[in-house]
C-alpha atoms as a PDB file:
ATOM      1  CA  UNK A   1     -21.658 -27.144  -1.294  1.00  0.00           C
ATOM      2  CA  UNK A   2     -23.444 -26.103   1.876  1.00  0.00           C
ATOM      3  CA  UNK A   3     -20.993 -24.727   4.266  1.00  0.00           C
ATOM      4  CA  UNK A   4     -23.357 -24.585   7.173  1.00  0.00           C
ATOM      5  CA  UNK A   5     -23.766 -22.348   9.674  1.00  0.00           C
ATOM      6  CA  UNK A   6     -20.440 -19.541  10.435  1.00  0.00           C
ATOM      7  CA  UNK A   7     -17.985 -20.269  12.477  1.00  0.00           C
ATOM      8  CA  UNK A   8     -14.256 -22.474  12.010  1.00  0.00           C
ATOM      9  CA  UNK A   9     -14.408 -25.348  10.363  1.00  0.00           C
ATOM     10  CA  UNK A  10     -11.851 -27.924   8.834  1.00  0.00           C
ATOM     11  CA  UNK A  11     -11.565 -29.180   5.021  1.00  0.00           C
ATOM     12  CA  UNK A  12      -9.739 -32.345   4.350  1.00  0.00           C
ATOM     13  CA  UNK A  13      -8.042 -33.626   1.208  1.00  0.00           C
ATOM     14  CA  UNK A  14      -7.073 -36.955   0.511  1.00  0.00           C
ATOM     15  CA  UNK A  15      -5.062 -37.980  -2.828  1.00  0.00           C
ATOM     16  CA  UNK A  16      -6.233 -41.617  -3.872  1.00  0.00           C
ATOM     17  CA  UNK A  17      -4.021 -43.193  -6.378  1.00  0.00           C
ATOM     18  CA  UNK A  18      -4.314 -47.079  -7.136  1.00  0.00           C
ATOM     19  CA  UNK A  19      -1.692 -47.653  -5.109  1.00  0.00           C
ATOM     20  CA  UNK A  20      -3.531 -46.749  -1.767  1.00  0.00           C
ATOM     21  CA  UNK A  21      -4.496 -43.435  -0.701  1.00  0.00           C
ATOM     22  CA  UNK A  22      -2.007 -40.524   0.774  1.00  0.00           C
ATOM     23  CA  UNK A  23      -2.528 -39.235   4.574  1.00  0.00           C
ATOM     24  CA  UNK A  24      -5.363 -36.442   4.603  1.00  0.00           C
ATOM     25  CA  UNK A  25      -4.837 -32.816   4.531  1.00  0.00           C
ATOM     26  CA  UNK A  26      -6.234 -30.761   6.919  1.00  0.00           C
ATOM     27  CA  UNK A  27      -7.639 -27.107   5.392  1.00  0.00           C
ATOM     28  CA  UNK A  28      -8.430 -24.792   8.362  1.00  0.00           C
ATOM     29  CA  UNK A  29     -11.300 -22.709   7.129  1.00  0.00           C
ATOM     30  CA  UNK A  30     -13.438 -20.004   9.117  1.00  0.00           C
ATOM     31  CA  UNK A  31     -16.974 -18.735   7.406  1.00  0.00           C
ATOM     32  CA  UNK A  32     -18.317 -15.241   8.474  1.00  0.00           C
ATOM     33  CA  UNK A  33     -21.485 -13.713   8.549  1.00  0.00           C
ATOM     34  CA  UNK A  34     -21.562 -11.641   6.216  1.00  0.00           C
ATOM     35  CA  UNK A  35     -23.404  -8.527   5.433  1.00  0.00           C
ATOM     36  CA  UNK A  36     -24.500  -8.044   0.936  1.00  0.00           C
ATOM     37  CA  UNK A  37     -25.494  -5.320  -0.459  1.00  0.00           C
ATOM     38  CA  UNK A  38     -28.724  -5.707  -2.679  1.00  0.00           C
ATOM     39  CA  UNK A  39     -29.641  -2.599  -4.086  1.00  0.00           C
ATOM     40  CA  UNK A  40     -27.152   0.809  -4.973  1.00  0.00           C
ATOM     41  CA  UNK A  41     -27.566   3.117  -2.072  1.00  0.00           C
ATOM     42  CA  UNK A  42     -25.981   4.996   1.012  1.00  0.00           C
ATOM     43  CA  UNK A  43     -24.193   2.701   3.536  1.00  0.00           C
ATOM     44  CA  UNK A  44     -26.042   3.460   6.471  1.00  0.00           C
ATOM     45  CA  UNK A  45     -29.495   2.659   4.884  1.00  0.00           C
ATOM     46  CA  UNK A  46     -30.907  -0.700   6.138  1.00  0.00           C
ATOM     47  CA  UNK A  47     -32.306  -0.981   2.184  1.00  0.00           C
ATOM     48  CA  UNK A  48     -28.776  -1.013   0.691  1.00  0.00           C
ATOM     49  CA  UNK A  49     -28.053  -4.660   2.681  1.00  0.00           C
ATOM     50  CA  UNK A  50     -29.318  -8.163   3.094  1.00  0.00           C
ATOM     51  CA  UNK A  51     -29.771  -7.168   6.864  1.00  0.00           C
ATOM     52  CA  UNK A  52     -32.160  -4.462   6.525  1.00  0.00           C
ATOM     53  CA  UNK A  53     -29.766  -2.360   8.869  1.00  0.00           C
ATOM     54  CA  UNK A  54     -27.340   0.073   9.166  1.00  0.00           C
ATOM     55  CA  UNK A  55     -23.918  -2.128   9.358  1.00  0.00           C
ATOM     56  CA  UNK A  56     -22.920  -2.369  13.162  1.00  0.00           C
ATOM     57  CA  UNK A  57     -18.760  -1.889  13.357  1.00  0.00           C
ATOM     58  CA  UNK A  58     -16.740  -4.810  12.445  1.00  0.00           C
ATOM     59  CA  UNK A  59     -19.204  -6.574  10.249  1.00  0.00           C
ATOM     60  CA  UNK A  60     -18.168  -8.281   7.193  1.00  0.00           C
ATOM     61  CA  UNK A  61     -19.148  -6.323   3.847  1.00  0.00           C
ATOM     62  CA  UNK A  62     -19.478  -6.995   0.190  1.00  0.00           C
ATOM     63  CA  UNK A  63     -20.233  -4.980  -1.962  1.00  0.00           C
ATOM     64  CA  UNK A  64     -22.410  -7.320  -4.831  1.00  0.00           C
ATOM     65  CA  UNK A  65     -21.815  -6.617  -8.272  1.00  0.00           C
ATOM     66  CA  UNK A  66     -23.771  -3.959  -9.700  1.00  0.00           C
ATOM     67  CA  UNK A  67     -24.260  -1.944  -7.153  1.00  0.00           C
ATOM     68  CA  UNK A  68     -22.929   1.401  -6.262  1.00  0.00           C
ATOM     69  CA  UNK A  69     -22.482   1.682  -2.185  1.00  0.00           C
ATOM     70  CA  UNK A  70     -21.758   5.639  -1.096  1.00  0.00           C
ATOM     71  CA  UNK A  71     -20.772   6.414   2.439  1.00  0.00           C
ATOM     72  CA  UNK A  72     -22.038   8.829   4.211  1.00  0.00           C
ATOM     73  CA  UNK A  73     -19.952   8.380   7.684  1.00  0.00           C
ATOM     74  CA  UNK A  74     -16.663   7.121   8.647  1.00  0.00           C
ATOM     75  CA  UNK A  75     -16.645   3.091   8.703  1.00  0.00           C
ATOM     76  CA  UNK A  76     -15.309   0.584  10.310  1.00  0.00           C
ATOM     77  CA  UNK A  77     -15.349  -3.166   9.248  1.00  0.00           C
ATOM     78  CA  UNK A  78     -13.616  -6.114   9.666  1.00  0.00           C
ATOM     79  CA  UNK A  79     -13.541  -8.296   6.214  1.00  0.00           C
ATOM     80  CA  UNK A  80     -14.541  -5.919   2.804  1.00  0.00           C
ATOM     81  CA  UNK A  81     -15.288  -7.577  -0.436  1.00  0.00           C
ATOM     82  CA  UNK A  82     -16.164  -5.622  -3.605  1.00  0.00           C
ATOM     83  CA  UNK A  83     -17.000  -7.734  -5.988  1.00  0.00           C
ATOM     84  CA  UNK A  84     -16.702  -7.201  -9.805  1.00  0.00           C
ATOM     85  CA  UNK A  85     -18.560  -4.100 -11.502  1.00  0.00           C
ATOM     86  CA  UNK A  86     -19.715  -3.218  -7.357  1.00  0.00           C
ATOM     87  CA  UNK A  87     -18.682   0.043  -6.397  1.00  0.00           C
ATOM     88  CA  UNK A  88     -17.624   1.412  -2.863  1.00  0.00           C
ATOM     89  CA  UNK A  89     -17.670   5.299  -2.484  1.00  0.00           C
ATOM     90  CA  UNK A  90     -15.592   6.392   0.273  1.00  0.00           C
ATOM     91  CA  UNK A  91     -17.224   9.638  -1.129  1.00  0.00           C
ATOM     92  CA  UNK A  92     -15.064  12.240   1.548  1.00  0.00           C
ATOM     93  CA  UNK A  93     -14.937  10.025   4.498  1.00  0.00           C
ATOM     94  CA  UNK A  94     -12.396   7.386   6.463  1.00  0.00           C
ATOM     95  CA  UNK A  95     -12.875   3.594   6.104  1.00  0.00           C
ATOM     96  CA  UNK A  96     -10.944   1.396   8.591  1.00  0.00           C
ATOM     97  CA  UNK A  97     -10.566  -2.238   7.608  1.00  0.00           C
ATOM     98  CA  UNK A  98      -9.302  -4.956  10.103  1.00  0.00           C
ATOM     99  CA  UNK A  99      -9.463  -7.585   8.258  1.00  0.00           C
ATOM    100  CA  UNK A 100      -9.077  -8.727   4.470  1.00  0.00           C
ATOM    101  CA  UNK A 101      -9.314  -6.236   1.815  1.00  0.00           C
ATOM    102  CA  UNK A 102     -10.350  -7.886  -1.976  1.00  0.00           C
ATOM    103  CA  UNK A 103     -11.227  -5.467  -4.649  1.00  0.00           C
ATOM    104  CA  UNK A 104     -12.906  -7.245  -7.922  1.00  0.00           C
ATOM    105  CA  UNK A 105     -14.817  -4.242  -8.714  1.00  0.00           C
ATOM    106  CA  UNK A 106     -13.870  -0.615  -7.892  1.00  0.00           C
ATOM    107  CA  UNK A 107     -13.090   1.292  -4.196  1.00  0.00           C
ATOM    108  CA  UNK A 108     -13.538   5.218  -4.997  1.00  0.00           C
ATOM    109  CA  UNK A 109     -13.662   8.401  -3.047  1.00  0.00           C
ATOM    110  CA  UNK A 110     -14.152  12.104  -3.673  1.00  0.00           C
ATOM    111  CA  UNK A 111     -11.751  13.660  -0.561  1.00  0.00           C
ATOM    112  CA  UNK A 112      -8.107  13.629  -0.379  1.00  0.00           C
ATOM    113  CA  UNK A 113      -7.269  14.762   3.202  1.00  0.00           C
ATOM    114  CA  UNK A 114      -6.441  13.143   6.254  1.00  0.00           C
ATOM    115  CA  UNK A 115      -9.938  12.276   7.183  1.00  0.00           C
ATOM    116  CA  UNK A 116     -10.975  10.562   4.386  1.00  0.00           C
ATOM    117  CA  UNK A 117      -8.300   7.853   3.863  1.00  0.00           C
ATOM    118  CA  UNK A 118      -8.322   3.794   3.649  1.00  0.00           C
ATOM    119  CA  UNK A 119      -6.966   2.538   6.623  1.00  0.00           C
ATOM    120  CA  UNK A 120      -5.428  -1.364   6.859  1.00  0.00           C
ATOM    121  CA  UNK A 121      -4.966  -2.928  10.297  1.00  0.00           C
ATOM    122  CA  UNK A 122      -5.750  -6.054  11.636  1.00  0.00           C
ATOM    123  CA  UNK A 123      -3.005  -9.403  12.029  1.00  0.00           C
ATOM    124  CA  UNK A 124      -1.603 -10.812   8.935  1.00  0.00           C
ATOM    125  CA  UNK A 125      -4.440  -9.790   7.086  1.00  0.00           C
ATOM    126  CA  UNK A 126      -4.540 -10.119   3.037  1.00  0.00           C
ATOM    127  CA  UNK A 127      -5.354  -8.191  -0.073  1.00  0.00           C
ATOM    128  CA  UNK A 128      -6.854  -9.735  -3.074  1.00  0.00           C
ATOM    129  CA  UNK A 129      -8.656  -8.892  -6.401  1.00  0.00           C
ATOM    130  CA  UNK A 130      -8.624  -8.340  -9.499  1.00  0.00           C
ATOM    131  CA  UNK A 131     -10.193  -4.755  -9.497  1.00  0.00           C
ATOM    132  CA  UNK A 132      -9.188  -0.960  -9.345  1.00  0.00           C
ATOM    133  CA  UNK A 133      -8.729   1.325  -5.838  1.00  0.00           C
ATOM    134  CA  UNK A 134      -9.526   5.045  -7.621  1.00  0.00           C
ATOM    135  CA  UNK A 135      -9.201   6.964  -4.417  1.00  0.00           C
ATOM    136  CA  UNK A 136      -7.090   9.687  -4.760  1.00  0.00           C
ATOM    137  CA  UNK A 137      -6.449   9.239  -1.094  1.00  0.00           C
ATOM    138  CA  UNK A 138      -3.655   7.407   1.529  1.00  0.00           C
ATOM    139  CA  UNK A 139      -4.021   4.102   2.065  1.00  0.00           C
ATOM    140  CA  UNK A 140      -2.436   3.583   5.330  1.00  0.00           C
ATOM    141  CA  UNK A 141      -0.914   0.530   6.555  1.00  0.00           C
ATOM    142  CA  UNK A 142      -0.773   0.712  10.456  1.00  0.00           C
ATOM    143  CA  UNK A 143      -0.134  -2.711  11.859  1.00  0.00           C
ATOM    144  CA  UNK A 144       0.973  -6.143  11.544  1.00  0.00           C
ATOM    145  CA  UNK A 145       2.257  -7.327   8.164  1.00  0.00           C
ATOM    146  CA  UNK A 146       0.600  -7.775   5.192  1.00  0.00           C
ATOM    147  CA  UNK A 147       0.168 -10.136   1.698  1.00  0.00           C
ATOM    148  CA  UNK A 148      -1.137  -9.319  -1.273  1.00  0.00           C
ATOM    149  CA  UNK A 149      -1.811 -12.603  -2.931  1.00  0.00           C
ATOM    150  CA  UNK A 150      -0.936 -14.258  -5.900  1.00  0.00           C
ATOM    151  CA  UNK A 151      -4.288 -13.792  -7.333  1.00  0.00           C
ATOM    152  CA  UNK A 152      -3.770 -10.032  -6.365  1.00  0.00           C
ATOM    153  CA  UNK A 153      -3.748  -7.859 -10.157  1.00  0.00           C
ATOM    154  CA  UNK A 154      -4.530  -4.568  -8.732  1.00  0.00           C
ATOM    155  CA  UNK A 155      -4.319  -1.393 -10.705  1.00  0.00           C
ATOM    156  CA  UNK A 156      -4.042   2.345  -8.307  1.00  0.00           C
ATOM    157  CA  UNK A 157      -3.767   4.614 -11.433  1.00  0.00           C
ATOM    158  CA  UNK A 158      -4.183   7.750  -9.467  1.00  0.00           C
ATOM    159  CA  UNK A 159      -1.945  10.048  -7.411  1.00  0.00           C
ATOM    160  CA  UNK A 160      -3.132   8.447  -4.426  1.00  0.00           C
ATOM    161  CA  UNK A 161      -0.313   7.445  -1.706  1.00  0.00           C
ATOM    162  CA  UNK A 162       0.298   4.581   0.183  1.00  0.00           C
ATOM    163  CA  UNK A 163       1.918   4.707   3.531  1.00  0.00           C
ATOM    164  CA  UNK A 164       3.575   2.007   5.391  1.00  0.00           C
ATOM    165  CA  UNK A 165       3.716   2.399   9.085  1.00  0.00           C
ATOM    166  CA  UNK A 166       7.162   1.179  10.383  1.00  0.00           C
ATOM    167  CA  UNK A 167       8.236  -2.407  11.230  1.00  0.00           C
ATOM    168  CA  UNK A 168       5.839  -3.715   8.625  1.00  0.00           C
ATOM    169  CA  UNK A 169       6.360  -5.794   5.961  1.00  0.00           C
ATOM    170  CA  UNK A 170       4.245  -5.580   2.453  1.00  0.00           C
ATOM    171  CA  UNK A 171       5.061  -9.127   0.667  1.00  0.00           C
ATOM    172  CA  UNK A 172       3.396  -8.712  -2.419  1.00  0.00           C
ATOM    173  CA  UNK A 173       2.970 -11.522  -4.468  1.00  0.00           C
ATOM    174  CA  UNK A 174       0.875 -10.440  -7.381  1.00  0.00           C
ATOM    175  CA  UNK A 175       0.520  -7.829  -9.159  1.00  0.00           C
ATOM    176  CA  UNK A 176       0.279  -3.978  -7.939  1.00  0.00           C
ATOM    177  CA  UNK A 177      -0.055  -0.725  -9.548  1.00  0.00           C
ATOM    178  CA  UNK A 178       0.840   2.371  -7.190  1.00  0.00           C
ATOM    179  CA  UNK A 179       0.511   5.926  -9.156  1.00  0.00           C
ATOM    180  CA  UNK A 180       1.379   7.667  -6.334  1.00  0.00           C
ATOM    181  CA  UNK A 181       4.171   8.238  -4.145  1.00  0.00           C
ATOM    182  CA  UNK A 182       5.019   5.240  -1.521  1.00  0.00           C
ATOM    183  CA  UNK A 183       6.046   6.506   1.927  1.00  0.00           C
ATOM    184  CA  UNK A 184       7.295   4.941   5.236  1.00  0.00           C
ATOM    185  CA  UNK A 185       8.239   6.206   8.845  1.00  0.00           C
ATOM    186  CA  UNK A 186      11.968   4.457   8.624  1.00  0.00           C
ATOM    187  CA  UNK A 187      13.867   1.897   6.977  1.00  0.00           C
ATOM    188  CA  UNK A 188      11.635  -0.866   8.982  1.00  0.00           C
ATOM    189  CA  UNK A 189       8.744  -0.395   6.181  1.00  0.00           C
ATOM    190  CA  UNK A 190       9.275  -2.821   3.984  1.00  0.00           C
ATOM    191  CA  UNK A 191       8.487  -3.614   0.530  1.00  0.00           C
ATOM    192  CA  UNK A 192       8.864  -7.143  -0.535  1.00  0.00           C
ATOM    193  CA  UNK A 193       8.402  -8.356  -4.065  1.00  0.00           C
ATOM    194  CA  UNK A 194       8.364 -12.338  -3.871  1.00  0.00           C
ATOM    195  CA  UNK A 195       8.495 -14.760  -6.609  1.00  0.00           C
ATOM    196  CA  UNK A 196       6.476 -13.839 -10.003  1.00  0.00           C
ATOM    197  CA  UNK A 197       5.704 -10.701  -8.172  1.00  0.00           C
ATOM    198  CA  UNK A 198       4.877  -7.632 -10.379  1.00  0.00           C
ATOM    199  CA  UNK A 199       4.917  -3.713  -9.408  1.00  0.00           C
ATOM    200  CA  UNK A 200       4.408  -0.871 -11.663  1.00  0.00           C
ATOM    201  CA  UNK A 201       5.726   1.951  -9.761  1.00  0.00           C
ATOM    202  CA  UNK A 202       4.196   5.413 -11.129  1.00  0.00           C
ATOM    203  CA  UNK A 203       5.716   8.046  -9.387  1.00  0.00           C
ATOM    204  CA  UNK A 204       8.535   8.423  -6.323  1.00  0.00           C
ATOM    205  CA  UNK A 205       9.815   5.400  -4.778  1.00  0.00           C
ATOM    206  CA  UNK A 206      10.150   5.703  -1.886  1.00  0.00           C
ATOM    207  CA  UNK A 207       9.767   8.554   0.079  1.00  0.00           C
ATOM    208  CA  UNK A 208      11.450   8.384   3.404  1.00  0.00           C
ATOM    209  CA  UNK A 209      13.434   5.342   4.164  1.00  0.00           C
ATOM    210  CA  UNK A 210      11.376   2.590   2.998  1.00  0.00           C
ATOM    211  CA  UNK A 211      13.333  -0.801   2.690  1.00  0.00           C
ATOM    212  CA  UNK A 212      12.487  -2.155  -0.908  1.00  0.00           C
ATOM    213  CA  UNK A 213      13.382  -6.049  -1.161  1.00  0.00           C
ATOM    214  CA  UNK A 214      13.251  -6.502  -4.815  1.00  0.00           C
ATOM    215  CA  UNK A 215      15.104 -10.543  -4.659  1.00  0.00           C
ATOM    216  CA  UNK A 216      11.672 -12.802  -4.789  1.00  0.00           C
ATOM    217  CA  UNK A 217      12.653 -15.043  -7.883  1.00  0.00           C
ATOM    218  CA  UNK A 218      11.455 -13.593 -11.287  1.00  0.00           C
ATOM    219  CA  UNK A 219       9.989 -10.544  -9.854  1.00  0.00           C
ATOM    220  CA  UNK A 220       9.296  -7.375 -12.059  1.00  0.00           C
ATOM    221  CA  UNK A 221       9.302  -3.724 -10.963  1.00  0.00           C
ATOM    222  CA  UNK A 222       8.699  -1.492 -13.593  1.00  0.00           C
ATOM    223  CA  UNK A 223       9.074   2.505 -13.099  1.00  0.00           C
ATOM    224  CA  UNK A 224       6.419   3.796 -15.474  1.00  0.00           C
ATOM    225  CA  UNK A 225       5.834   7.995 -14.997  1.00  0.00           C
ATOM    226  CA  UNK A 226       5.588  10.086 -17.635  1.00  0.00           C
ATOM    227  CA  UNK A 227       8.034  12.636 -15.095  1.00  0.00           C
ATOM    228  CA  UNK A 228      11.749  11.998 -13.985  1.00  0.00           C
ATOM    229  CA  UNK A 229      11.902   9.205 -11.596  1.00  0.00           C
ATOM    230  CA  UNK A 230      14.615   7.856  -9.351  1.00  0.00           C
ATOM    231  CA  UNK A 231      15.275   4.287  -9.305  1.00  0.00           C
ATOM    232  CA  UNK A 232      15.508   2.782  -5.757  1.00  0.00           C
ATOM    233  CA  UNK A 233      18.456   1.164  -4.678  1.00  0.00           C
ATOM    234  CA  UNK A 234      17.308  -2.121  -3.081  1.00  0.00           C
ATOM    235  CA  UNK A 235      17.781  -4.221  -1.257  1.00  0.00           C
ATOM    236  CA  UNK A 236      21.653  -5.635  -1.714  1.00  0.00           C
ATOM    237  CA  UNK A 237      21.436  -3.411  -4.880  1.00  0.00           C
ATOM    238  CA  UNK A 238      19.755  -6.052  -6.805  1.00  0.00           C
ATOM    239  CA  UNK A 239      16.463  -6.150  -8.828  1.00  0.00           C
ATOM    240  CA  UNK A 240      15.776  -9.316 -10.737  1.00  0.00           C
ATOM    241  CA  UNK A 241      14.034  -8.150 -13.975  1.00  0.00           C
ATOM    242  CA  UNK A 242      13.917  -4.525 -13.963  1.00  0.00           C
ATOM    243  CA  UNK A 243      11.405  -2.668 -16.743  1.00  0.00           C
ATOM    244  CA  UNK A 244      11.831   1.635 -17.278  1.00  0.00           C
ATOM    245  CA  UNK A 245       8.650   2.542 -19.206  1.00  0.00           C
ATOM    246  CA  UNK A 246       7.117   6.113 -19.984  1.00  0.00           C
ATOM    247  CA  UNK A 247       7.865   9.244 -21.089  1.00  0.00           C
ATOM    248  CA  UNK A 248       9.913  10.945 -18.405  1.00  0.00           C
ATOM    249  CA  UNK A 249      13.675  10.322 -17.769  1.00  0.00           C
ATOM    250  CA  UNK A 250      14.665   7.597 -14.622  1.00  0.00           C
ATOM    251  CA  UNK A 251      18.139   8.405 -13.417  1.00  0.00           C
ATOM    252  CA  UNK A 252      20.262   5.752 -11.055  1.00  0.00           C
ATOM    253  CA  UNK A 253      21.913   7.161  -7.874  1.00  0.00           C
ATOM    254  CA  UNK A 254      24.088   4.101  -7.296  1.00  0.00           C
ATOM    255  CA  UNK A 255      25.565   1.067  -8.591  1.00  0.00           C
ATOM    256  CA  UNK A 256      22.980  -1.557  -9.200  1.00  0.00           C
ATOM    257  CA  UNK A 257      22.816  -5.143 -10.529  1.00  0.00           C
ATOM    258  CA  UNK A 258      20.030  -6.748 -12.398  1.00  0.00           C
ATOM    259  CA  UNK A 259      19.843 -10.230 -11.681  1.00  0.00           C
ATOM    260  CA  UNK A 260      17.227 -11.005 -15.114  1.00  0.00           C
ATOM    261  CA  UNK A 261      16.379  -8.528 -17.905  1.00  0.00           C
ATOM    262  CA  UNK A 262      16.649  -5.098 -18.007  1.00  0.00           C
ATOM    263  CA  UNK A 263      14.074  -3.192 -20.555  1.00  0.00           C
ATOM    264  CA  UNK A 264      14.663   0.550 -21.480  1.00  0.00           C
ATOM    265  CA  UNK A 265      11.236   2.534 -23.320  1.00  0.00           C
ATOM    266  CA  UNK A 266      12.424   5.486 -21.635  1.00  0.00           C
ATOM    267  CA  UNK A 267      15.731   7.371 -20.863  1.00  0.00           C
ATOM    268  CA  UNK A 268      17.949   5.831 -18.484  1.00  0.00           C
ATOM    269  CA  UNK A 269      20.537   8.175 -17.326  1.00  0.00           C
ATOM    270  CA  UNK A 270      23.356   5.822 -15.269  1.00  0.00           C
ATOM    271  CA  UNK A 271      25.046   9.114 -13.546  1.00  0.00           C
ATOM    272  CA  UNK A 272      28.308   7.427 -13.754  1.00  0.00           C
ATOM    273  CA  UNK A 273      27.050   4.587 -12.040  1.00  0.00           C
ATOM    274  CA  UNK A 274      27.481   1.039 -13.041  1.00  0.00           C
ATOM    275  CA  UNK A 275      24.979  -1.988 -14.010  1.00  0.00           C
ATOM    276  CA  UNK A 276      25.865  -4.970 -13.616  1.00  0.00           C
ATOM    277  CA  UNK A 277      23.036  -7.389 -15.948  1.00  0.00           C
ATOM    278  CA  UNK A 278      22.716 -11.038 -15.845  1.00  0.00           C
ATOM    279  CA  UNK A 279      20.075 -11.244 -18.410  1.00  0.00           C
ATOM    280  CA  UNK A 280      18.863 -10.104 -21.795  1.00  0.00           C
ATOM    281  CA  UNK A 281      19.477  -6.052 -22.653  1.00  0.00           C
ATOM    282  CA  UNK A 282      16.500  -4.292 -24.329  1.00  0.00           C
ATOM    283  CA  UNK A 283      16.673  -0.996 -25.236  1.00  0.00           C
ATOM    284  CA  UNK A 284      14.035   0.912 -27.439  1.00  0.00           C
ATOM    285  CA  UNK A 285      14.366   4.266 -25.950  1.00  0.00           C
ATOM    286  CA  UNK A 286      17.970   6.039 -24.601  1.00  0.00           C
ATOM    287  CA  UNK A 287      20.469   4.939 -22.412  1.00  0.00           C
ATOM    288  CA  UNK A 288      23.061   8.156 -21.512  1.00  0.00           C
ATOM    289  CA  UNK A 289      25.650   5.595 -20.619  1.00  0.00           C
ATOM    290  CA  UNK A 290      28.246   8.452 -18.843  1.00  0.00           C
ATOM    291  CA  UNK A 291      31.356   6.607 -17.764  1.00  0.00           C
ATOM    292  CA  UNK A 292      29.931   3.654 -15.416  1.00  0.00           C
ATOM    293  CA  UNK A 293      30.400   0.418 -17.311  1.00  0.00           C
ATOM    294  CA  UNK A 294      27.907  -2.084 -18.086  1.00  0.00           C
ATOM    295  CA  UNK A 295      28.855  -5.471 -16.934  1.00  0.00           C
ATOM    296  CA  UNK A 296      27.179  -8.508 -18.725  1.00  0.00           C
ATOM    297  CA  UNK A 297      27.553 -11.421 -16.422  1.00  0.00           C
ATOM    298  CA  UNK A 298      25.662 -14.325 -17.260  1.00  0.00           C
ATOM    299  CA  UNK A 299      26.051 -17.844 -16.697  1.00  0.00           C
ATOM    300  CA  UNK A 300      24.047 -18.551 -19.931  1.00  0.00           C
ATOM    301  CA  UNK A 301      23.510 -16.758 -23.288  1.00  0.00           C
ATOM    302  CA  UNK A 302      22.770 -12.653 -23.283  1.00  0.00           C
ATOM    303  CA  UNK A 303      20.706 -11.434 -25.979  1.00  0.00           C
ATOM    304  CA  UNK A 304      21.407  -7.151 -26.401  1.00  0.00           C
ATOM    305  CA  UNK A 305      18.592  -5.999 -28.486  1.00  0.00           C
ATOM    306  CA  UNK A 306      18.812  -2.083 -29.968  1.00  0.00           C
ATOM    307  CA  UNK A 307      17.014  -0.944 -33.588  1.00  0.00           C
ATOM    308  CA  UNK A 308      18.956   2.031 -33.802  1.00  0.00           C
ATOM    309  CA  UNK A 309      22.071   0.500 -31.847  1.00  0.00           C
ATOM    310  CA  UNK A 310      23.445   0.381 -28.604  1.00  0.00           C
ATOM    311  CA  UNK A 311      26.404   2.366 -27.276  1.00  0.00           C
ATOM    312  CA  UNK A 312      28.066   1.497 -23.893  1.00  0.00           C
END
């Protein structure tokens, strides 16, 4: 399909049955220039791109598969694609991005200070991809809200951060992998996992007052460090399926409920607290059950699965 030249544009569907055809919908779509790499090479040389120029601020960049794009300058751009096997290196400098953020391939970096972060502005603005952000950096989340999309299976395996300015929102409806810690100014940073939503949580969450919202329906969050971790009370106290993976301990500060499964491959220390569980028990590592109570409350059948045994 030709798209023509950039600019907005409209698509429009129309379901056609035997019975007559439904009213059209109306797809708003916008194309951008865009800026492709099409060799490896620094990102200020005019032979890295399709342009033959050094980027101007606020283009739209992607990063073609293949190719291994090293900065050499702090950045600024609106849209940034990276597609998969393509390779951005922040090497030790700051990238701002106003616009969407989708990472297929990899987005490295050699720094971790305060000048050589991954900044995220820009209005309602999305984050996509399939790929890995290796930047042992912040990523900083300074304005307007944002979605990661359904599509969205990104993996952050290092000790990285990511910060959430305040009265943003995070809706994450895919799946994200933080290692590192998750900070926010206040309580107005929020966190929300919506439906099918999936984070692996790696180390503290959250530092500061972050608000997580946990109630999206069948949404996971899994607490996965090999150290002690915290649980975080969310949200109305409720998670809906609730996974405690790796080799360090995860200890509850408060009452919580678990509105789907609960799965134990670590130690769960309750502190006296109680969990309330509407779904199926798992338990292949310890639960140190102190004197909270576990409450089963199900409207349908509760499976509690133990090999060695389960004492409450």
């Amino acid at each position: 399909m030709d798209w023509g030249a950039a600019g907005a544009g409209n698509v429009s569907v129309t379901a056609v049955h035997a019975c007559g055809s439904a009213a059209p919908v109306n797809l708003p779509v916008t194309k951008y220039n865009v800026i492709t790499s099409v060799a490896s090479g620094n990102f200020n040389t005019p032979a890295t791109w399709d342009c033959n120029c050094d980027p101007p601020d606020y283009s739209n960049i992607v990063v073609d598969s293949g190719h291994v794009v090293t900065m050499t300058a702090n950045e600024i751009v609106n849209n940034l694609s990276i597609h998969a096997t393509g390779i951005l290196d922040n090497s030790t400098f700051r990238i701002d991005i106003y616009g969407n953020y989708a990472i297929n391939g990899e987005h490295t970096g050699t720094g971790n200070t305060n000048s050589d972060r991954i900044y995220l502005y820009g209005d309602g603005t999305t984050i996509d991809g399939t790929g890995t952000i290796s930047h042992p950096s912040r990523i900083r989340i300074w304005n307007n809200h944002k979605t990661i999309l359904s599509t969205a299976d990104i993996k952050r395996p290092t000790d990285g951060e990511l910060y959430i300015q305040e009265n943003i929102v995070v809706s994450n409806y895919g799946t994200f992998e933080q290692g590192g810690r998750m900070w926010g100014v206040n309580s107005t940073a929020t966190w929300f996992n919506a439906e099918n939503s999936i984070l692996k949580f790696g180390d503290d969450l959250v530092i500061g007052n972050v608000t997580l919202n946990a109630s999206g329906a069948n949404n996971t969050v899994e607490y996965n460090r090999a150290g002690t971790q915290e649980i975080k009370i969310p949200t109305d106290n409720a998670y809906q399926n609730l996974i405690l993976s790796g080799s360090g301990n995860k200890d509850l500060t408060s009452d919580i409920v678990v509105e789907g499964d609960l799965a134990i491959s670590s130690v769960l220390n309750s502190n006296d607290n109680d969990i309330q569980l509407a779904g199926d028990w798992t338990n292949t590592g310890v639960f140190n059950e102190g004197t909270g109570q576990v409450v089963l409350v199900g409207a349908s059948d509760q499976s509690l699965s133990n090999p060695v045994g389960e004492t409450f």
